[in-house]
PDB file of N, CA and C in Angstrom:
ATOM      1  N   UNK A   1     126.207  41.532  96.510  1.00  0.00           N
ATOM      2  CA  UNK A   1     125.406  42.026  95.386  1.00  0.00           C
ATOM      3  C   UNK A   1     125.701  41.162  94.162  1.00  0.00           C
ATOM      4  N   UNK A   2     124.342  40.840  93.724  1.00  0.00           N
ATOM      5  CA  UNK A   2     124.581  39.564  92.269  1.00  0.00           C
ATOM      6  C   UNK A   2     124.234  40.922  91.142  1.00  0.00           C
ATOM      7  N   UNK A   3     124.947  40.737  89.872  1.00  0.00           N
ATOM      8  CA  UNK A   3     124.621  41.370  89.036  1.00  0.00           C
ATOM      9  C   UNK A   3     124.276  40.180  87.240  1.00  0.00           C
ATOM     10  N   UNK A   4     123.426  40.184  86.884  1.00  0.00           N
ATOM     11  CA  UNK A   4     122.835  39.778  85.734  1.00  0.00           C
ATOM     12  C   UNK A   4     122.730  40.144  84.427  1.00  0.00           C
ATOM     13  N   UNK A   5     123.356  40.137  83.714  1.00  0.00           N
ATOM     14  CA  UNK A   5     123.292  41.009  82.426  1.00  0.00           C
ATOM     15  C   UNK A   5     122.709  40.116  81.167  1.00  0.00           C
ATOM     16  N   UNK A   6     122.056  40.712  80.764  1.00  0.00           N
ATOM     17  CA  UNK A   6     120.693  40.269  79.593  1.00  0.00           C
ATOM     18  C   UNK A   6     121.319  41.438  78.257  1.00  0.00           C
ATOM     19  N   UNK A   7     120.648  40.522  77.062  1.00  0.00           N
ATOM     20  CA  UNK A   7     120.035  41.360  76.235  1.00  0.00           C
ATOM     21  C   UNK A   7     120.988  41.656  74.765  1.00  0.00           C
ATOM     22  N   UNK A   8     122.227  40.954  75.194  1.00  0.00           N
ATOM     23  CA  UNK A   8     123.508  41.171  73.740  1.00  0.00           C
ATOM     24  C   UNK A   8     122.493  39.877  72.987  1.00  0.00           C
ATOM     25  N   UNK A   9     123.146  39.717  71.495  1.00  0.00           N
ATOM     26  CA  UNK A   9     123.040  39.137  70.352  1.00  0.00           C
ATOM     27  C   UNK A   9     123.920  39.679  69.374  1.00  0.00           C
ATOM     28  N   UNK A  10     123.370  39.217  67.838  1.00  0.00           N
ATOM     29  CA  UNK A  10     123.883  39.550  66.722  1.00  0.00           C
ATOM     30  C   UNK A  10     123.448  40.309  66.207  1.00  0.00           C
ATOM     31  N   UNK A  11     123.930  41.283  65.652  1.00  0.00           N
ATOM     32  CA  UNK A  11     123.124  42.431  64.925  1.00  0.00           C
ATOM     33  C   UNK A  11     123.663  42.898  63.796  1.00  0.00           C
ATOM     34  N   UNK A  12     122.922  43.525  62.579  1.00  0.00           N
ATOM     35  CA  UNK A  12     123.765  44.395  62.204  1.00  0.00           C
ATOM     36  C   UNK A  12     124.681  45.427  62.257  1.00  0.00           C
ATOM     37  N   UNK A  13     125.460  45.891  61.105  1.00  0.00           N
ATOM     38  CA  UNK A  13     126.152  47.632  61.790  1.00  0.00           C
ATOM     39  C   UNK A  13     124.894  48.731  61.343  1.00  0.00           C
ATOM     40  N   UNK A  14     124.841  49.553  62.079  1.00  0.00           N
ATOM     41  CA  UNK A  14     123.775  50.542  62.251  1.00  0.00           C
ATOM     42  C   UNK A  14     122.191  49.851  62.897  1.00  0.00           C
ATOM     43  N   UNK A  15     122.334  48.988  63.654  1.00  0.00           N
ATOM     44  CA  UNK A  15     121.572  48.665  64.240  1.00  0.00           C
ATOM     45  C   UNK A  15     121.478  48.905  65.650  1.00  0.00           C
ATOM     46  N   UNK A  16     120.375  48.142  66.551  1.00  0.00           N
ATOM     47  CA  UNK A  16     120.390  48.249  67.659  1.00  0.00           C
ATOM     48  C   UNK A  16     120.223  47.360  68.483  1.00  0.00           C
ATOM     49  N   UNK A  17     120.336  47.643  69.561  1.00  0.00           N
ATOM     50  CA  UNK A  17     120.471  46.587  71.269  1.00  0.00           C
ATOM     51  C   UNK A  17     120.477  47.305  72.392  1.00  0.00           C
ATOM     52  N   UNK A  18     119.372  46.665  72.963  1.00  0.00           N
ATOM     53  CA  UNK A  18     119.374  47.048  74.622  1.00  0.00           C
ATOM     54  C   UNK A  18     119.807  46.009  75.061  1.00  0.00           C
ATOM     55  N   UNK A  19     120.437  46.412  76.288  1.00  0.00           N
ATOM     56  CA  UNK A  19     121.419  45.303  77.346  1.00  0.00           C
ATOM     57  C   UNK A  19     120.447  46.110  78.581  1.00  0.00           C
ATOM     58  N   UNK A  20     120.236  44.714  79.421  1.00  0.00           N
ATOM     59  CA  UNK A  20     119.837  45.300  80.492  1.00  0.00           C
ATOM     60  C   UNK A  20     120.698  44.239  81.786  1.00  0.00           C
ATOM     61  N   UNK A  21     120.991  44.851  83.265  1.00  0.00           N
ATOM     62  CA  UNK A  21     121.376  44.381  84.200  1.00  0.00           C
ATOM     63  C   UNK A  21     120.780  44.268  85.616  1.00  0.00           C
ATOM     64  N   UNK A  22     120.127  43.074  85.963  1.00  0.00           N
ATOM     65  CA  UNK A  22     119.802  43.467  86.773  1.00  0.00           C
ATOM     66  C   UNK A  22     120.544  42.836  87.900  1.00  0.00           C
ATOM     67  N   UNK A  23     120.120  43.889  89.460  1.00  0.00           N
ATOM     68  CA  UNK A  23     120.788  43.820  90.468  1.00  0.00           C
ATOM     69  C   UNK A  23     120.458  43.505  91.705  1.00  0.00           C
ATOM     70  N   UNK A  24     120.587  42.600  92.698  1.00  0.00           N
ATOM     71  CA  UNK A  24     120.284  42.349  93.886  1.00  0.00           C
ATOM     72  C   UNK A  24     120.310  43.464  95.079  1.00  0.00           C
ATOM     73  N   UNK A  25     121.003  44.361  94.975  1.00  0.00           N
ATOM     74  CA  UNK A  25     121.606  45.236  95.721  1.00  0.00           C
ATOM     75  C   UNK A  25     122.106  46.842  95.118  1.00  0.00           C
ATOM     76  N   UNK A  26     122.033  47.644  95.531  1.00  0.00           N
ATOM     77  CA  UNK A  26     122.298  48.825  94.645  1.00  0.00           C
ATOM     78  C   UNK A  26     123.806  49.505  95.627  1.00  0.00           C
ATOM     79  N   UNK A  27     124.428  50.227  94.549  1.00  0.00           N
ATOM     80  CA  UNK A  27     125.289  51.018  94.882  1.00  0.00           C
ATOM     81  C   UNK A  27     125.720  52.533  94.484  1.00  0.00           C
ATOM     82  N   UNK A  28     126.711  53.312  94.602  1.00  0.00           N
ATOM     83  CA  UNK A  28     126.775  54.375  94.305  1.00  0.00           C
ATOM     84  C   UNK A  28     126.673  54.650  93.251  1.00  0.00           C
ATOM     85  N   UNK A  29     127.301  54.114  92.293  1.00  0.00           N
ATOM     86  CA  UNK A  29     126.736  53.950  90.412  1.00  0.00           C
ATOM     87  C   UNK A  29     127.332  52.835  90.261  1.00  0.00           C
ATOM     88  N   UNK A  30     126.484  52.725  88.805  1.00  0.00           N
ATOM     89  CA  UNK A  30     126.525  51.269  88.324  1.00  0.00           C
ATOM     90  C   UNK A  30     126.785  51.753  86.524  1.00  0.00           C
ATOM     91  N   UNK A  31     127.602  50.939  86.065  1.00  0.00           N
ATOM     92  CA  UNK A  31     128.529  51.384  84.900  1.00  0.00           C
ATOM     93  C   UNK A  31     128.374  49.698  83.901  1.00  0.00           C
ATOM     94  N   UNK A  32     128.905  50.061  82.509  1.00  0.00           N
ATOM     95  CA  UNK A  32     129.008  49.097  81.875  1.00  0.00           C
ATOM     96  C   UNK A  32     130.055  49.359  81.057  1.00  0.00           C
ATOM     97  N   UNK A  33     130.589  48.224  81.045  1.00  0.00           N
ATOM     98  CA  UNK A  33     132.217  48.160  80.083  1.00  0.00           C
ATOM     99  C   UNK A  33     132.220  47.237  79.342  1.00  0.00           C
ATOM    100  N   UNK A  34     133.435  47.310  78.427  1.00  0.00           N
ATOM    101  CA  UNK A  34     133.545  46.072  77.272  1.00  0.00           C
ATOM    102  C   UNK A  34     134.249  45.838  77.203  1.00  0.00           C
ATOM    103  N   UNK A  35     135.044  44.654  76.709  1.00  0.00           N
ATOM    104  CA  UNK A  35     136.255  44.022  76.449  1.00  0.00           C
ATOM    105  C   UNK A  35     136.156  43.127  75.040  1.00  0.00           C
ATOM    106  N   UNK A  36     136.679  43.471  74.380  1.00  0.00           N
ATOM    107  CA  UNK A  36     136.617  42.935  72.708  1.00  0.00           C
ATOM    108  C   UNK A  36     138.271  41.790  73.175  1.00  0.00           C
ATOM    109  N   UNK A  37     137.628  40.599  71.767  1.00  0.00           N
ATOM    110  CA  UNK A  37     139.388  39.763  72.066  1.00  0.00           C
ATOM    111  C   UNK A  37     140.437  40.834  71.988  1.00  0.00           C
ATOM    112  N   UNK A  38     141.577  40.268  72.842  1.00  0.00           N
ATOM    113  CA  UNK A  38     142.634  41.016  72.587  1.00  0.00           C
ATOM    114  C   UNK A  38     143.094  42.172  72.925  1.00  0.00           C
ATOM    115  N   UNK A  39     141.814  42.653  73.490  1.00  0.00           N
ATOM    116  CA  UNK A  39     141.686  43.981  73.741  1.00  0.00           C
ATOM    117  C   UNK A  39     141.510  44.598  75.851  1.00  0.00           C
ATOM    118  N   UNK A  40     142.235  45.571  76.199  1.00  0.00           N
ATOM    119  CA  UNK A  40     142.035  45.491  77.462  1.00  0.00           C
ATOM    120  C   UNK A  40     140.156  45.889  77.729  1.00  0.00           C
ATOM    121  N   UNK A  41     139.694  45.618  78.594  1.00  0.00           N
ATOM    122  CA  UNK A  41     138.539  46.228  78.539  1.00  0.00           C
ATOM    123  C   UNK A  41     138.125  48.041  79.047  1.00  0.00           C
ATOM    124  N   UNK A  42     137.331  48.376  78.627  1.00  0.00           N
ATOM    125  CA  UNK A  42     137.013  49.791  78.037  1.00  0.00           C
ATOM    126  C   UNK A  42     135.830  50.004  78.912  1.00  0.00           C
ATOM    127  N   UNK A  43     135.950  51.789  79.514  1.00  0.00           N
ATOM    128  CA  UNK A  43     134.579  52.212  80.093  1.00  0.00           C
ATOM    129  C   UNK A  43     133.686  52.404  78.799  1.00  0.00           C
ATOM    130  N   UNK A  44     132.610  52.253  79.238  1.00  0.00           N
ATOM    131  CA  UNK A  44     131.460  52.550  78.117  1.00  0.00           C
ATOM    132  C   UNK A  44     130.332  53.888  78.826  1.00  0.00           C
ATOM    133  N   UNK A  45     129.792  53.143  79.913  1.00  0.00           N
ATOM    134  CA  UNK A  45     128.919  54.496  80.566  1.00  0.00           C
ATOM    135  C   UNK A  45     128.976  54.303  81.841  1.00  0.00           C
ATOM    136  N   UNK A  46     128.098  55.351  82.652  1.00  0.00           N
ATOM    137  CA  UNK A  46     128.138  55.254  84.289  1.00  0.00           C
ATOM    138  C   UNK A  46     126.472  55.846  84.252  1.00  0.00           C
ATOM    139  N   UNK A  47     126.159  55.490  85.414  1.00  0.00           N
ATOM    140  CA  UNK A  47     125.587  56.237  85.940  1.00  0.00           C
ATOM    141  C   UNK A  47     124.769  56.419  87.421  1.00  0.00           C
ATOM    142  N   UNK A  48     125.343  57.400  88.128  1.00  0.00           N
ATOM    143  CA  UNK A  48     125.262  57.639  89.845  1.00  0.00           C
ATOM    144  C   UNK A  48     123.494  57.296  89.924  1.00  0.00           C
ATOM    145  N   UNK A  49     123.321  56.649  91.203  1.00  0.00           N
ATOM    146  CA  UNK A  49     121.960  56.349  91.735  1.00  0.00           C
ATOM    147  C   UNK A  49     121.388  57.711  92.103  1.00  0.00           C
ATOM    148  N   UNK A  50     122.388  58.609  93.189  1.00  0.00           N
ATOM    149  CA  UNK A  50     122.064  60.255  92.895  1.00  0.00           C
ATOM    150  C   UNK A  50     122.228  60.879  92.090  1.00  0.00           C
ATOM    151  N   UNK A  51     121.167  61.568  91.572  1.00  0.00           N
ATOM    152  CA  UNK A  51     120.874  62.639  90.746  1.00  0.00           C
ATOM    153  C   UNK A  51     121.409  61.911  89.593  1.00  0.00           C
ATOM    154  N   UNK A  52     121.168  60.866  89.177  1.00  0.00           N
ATOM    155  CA  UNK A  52     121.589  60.277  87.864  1.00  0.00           C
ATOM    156  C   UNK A  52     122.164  60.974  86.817  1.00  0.00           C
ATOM    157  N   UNK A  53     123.430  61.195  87.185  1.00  0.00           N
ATOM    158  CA  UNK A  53     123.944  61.725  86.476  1.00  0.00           C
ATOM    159  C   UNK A  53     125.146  60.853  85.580  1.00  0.00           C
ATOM    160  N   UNK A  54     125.374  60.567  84.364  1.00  0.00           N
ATOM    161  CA  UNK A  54     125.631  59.773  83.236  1.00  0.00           C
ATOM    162  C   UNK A  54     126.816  60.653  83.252  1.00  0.00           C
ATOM    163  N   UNK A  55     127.926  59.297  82.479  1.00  0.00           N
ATOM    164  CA  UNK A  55     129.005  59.661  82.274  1.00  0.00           C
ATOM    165  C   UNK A  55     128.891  58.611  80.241  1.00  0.00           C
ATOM    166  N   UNK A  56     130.022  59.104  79.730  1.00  0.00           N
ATOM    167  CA  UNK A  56     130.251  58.235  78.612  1.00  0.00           C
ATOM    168  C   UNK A  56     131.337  58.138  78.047  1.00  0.00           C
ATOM    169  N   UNK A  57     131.688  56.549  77.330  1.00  0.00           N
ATOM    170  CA  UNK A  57     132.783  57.037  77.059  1.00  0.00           C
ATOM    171  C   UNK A  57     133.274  57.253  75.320  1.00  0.00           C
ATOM    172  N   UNK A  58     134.245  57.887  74.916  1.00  0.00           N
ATOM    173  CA  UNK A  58     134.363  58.668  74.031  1.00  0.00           C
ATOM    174  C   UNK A  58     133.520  58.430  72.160  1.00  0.00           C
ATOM    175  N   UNK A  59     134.134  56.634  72.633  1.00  0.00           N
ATOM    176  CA  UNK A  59     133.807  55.799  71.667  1.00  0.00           C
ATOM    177  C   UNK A  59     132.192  55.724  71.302  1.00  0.00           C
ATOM    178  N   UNK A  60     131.878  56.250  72.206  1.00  0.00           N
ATOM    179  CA  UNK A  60     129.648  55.302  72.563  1.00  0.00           C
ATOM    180  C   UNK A  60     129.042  57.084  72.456  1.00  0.00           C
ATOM    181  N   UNK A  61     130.146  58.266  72.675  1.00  0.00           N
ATOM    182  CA  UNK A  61     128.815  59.330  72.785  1.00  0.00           C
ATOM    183  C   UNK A  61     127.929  59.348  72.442  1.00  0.00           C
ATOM    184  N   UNK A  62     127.025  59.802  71.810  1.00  0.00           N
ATOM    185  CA  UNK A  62     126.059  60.088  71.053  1.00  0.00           C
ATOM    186  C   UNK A  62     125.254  58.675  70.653  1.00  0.00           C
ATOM    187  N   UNK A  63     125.433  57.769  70.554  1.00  0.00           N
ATOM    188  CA  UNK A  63     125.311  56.541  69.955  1.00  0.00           C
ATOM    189  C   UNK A  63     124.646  55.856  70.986  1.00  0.00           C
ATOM    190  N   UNK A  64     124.778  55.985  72.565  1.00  0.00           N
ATOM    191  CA  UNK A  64     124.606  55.317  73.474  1.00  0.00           C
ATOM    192  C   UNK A  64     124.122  56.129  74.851  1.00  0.00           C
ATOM    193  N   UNK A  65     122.704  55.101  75.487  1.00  0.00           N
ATOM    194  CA  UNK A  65     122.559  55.670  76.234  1.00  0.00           C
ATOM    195  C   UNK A  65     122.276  55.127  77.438  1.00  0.00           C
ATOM    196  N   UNK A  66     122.841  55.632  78.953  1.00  0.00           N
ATOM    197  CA  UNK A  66     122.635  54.368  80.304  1.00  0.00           C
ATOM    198  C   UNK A  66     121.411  55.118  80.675  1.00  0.00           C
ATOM    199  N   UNK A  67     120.323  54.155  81.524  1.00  0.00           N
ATOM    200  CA  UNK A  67     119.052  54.739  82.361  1.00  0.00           C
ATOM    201  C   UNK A  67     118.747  53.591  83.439  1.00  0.00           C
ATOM    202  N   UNK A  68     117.782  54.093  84.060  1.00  0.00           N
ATOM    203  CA  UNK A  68     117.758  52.937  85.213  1.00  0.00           C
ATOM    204  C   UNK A  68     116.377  53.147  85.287  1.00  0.00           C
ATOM    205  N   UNK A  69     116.309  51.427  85.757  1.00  0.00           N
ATOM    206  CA  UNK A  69     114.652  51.393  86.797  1.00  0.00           C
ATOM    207  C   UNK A  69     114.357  51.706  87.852  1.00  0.00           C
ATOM    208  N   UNK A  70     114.720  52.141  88.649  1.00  0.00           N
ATOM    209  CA  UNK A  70     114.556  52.293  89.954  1.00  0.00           C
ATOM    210  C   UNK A  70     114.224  50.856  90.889  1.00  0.00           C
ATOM    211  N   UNK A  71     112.877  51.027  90.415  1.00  0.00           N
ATOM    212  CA  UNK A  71     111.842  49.837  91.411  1.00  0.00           C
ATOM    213  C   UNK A  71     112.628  48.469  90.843  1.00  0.00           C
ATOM    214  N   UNK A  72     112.716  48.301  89.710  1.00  0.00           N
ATOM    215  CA  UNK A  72     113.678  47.097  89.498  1.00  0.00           C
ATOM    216  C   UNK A  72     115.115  46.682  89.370  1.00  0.00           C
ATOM    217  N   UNK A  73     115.395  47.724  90.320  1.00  0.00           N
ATOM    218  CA  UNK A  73     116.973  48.037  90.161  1.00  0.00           C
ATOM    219  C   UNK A  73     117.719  47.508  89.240  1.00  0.00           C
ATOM    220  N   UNK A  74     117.401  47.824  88.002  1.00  0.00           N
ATOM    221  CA  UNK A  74     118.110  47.515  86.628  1.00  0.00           C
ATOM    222  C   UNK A  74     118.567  49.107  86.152  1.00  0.00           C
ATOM    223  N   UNK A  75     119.442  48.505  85.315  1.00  0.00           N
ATOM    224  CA  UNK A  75     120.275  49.716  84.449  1.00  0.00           C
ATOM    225  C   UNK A  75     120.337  48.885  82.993  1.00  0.00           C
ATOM    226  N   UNK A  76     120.181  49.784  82.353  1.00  0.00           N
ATOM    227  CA  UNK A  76     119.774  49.491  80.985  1.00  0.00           C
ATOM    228  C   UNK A  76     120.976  50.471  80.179  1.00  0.00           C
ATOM    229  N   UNK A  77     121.339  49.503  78.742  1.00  0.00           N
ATOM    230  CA  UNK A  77     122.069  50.283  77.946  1.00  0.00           C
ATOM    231  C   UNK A  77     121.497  49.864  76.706  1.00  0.00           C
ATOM    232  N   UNK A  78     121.402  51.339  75.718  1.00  0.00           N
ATOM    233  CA  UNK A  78     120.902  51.306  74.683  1.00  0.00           C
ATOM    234  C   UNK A  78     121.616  51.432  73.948  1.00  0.00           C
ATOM    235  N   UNK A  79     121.718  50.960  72.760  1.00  0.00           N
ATOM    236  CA  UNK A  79     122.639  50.759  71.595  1.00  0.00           C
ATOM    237  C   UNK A  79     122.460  51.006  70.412  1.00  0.00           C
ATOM    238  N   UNK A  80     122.705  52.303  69.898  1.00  0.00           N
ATOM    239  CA  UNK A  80     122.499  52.621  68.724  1.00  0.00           C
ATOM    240  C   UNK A  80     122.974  52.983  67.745  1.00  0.00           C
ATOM    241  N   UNK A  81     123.445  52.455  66.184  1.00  0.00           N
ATOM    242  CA  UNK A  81     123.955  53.186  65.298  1.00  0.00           C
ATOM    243  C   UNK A  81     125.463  52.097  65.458  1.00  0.00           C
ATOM    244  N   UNK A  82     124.819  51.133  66.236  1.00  0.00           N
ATOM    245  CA  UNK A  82     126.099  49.676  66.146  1.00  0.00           C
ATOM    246  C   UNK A  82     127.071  50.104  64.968  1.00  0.00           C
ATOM    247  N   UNK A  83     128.512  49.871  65.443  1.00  0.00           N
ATOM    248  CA  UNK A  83     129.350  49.625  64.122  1.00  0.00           C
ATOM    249  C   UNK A  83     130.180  47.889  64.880  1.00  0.00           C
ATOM    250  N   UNK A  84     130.682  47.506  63.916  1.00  0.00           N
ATOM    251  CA  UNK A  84     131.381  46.433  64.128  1.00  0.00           C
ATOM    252  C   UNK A  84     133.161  46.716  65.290  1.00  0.00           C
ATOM    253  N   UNK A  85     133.251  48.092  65.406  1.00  0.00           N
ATOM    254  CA  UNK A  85     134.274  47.885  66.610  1.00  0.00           C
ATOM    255  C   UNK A  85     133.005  48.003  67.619  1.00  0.00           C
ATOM    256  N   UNK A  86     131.975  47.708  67.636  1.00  0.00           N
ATOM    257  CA  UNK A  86     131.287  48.016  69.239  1.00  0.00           C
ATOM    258  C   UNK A  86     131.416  46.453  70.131  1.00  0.00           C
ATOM    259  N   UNK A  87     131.731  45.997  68.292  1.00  0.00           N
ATOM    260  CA  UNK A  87     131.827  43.494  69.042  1.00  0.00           C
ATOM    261  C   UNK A  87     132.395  43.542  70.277  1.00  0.00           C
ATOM    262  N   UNK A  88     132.263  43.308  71.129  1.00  0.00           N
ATOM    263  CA  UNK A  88     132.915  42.634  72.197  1.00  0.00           C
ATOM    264  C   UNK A  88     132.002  42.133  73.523  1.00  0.00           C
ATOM    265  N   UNK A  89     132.656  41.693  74.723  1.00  0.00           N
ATOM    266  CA  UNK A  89     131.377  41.193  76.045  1.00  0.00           C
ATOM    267  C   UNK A  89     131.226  42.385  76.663  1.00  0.00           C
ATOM    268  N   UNK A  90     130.189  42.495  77.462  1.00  0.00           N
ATOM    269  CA  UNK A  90     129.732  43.879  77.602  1.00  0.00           C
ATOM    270  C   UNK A  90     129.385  43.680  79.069  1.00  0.00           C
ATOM    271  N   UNK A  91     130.229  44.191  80.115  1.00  0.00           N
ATOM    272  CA  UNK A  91     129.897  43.428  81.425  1.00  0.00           C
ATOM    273  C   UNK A  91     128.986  44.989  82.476  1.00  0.00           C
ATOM    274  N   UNK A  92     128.510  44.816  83.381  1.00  0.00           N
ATOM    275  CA  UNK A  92     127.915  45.854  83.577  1.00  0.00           C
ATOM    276  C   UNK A  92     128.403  45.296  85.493  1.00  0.00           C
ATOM    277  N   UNK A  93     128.417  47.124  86.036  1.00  0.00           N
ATOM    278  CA  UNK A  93     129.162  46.977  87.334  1.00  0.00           C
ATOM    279  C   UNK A  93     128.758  47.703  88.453  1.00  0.00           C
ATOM    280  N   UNK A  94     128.698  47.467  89.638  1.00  0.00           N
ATOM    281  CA  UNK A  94     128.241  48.549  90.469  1.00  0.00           C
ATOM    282  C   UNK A  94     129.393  48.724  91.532  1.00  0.00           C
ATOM    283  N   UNK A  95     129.310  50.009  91.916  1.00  0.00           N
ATOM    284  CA  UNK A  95     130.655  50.839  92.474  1.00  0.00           C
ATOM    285  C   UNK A  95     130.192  51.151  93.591  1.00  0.00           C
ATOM    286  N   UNK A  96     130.318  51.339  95.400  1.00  0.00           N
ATOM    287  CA  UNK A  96     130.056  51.178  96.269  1.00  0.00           C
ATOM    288  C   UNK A  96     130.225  52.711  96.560  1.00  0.00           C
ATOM    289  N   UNK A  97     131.575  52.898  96.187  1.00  0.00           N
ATOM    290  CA  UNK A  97     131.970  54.424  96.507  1.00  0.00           C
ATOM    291  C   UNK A  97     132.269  55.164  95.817  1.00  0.00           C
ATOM    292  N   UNK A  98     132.289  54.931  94.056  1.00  0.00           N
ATOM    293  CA  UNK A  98     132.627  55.723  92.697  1.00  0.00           C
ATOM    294  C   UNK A  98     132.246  57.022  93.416  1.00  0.00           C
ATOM    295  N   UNK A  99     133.340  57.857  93.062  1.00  0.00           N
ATOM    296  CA  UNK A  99     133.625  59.138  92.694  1.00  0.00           C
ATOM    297  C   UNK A  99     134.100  59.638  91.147  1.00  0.00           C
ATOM    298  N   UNK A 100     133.259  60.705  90.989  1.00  0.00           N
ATOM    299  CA  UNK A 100     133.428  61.235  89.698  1.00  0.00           C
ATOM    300  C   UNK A 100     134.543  61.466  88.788  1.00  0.00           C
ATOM    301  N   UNK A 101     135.545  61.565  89.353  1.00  0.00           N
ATOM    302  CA  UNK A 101     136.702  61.190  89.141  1.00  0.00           C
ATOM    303  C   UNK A 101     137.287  59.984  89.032  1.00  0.00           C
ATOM    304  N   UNK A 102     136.746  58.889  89.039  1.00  0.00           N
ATOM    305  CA  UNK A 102     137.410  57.893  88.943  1.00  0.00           C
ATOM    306  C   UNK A 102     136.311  57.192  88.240  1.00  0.00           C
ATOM    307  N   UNK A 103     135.314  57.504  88.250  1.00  0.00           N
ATOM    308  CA  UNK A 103     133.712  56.871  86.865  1.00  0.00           C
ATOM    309  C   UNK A 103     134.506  56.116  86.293  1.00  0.00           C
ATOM    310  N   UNK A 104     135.382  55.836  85.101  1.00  0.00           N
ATOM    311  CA  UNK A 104     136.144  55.383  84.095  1.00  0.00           C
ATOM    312  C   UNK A 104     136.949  54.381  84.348  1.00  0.00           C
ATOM    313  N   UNK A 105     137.620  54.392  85.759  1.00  0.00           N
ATOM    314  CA  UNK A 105     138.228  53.311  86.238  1.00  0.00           C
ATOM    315  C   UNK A 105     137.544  51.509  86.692  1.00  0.00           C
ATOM    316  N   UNK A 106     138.019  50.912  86.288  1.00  0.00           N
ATOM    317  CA  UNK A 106     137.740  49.346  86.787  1.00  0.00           C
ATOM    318  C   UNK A 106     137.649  49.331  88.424  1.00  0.00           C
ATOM    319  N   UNK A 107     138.504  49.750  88.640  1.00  0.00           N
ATOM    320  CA  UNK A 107     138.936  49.333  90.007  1.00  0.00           C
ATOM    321  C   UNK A 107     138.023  50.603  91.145  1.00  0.00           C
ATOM    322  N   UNK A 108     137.132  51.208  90.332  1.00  0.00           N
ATOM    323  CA  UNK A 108     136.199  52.194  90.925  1.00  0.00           C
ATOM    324  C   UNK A 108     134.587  51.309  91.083  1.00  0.00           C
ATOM    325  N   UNK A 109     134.407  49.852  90.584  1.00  0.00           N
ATOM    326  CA  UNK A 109     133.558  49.036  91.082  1.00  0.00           C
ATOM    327  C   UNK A 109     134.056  47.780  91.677  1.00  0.00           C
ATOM    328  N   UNK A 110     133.009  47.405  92.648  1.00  0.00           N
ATOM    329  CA  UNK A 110     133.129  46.291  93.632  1.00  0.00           C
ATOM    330  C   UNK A 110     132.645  45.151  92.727  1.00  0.00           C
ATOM    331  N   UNK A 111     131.674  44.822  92.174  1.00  0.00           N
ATOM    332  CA  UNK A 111     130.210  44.041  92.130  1.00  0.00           C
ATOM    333  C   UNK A 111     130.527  43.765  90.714  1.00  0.00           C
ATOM    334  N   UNK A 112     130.616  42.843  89.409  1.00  0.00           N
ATOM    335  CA  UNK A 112     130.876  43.015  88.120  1.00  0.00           C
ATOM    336  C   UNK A 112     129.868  41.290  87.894  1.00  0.00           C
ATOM    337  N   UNK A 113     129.034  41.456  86.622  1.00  0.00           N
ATOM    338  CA  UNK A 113     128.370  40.853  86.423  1.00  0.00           C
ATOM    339  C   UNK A 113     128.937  39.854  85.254  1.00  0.00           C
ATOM    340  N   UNK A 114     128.148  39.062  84.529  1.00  0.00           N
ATOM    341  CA  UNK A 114     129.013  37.571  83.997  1.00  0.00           C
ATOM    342  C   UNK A 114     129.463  38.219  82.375  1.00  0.00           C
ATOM    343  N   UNK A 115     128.950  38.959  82.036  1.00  0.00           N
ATOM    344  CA  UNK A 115     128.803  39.444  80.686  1.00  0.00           C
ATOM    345  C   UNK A 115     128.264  38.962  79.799  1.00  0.00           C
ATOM    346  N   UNK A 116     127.885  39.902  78.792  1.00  0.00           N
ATOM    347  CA  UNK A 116     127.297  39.516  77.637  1.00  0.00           C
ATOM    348  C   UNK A 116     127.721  39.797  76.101  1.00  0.00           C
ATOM    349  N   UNK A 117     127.224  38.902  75.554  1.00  0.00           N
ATOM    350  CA  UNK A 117     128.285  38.894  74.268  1.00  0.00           C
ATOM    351  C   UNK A 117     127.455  39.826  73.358  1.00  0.00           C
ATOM    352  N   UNK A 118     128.137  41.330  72.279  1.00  0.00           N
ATOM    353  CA  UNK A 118     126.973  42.056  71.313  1.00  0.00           C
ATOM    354  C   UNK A 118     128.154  41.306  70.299  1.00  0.00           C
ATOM    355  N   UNK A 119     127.418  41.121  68.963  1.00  0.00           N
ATOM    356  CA  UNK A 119     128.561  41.502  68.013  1.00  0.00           C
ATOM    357  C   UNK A 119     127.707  41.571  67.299  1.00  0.00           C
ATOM    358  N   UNK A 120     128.621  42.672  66.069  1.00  0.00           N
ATOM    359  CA  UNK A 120     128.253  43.711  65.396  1.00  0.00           C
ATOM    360  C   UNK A 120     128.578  43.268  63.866  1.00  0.00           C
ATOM    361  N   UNK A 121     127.995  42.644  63.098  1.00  0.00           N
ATOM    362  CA  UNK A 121     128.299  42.030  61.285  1.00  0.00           C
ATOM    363  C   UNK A 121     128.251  43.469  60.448  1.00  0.00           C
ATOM    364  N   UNK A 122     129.548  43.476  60.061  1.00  0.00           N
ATOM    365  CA  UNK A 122     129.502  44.611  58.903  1.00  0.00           C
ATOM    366  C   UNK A 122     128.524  44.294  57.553  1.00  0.00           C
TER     367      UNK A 122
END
């Protein structure tokens, strides 16, 4: 499974960005994370191919939202209300056997795409 991730740039803070990923192959969910310099990298969202059900993480609630295409097996993340800790590469992932319990974990996807760079100008 190839994964592709589109769609970071420069933005303002309180602005917005869609990231989209697309995928050769689908899996149990497909998630997107970030890694700022310096920083270990961070869950951001999930979300299961069944019953699409979304996970998030603490930093992105409200602010952020994962959805998918189906027919174009893309997963899309929306970005809203940018602040400047959101800067970092934004890699997006698909998980073969993610269980709900482990959504949040790295090592709960197989498949991880090249990343993409958002950053966020105060």
């Amino acid at each position: 499974v190839q994964l592709q991730a589109s769609g970071g740039g420069l933005v303002q803070a309180g602005g917005s960005l869609r990231l989209s990923c697309a995928a050769s192959g689908s899996g149990r969910a497909m998630a997107w994370f970030r890694q700022a310099p310096g920083k270990e990298r961070e869950f951001v969202a999930a979300l299961f191919r069944s019953g699409g059900t979304t996970f998030y993480g603490d930093a992105v609630k409200g602010r952020f939202t994962i959805s998918r295409d189906r027919d174009k097996n893309t997963v899309y993340l929306q970005m809203n209300s940018l602040k400047p800790e959101d800067t970092a590469v934004y890699f997006c992932a698909i998980g073969m056997g993610t269980i709900t319990s482990s959504v949040r974990r790295e090592s709960a996807y197989t498949y991880w795409g090249q990343g993409t760079q958002v950053t966020v100008s105060s």
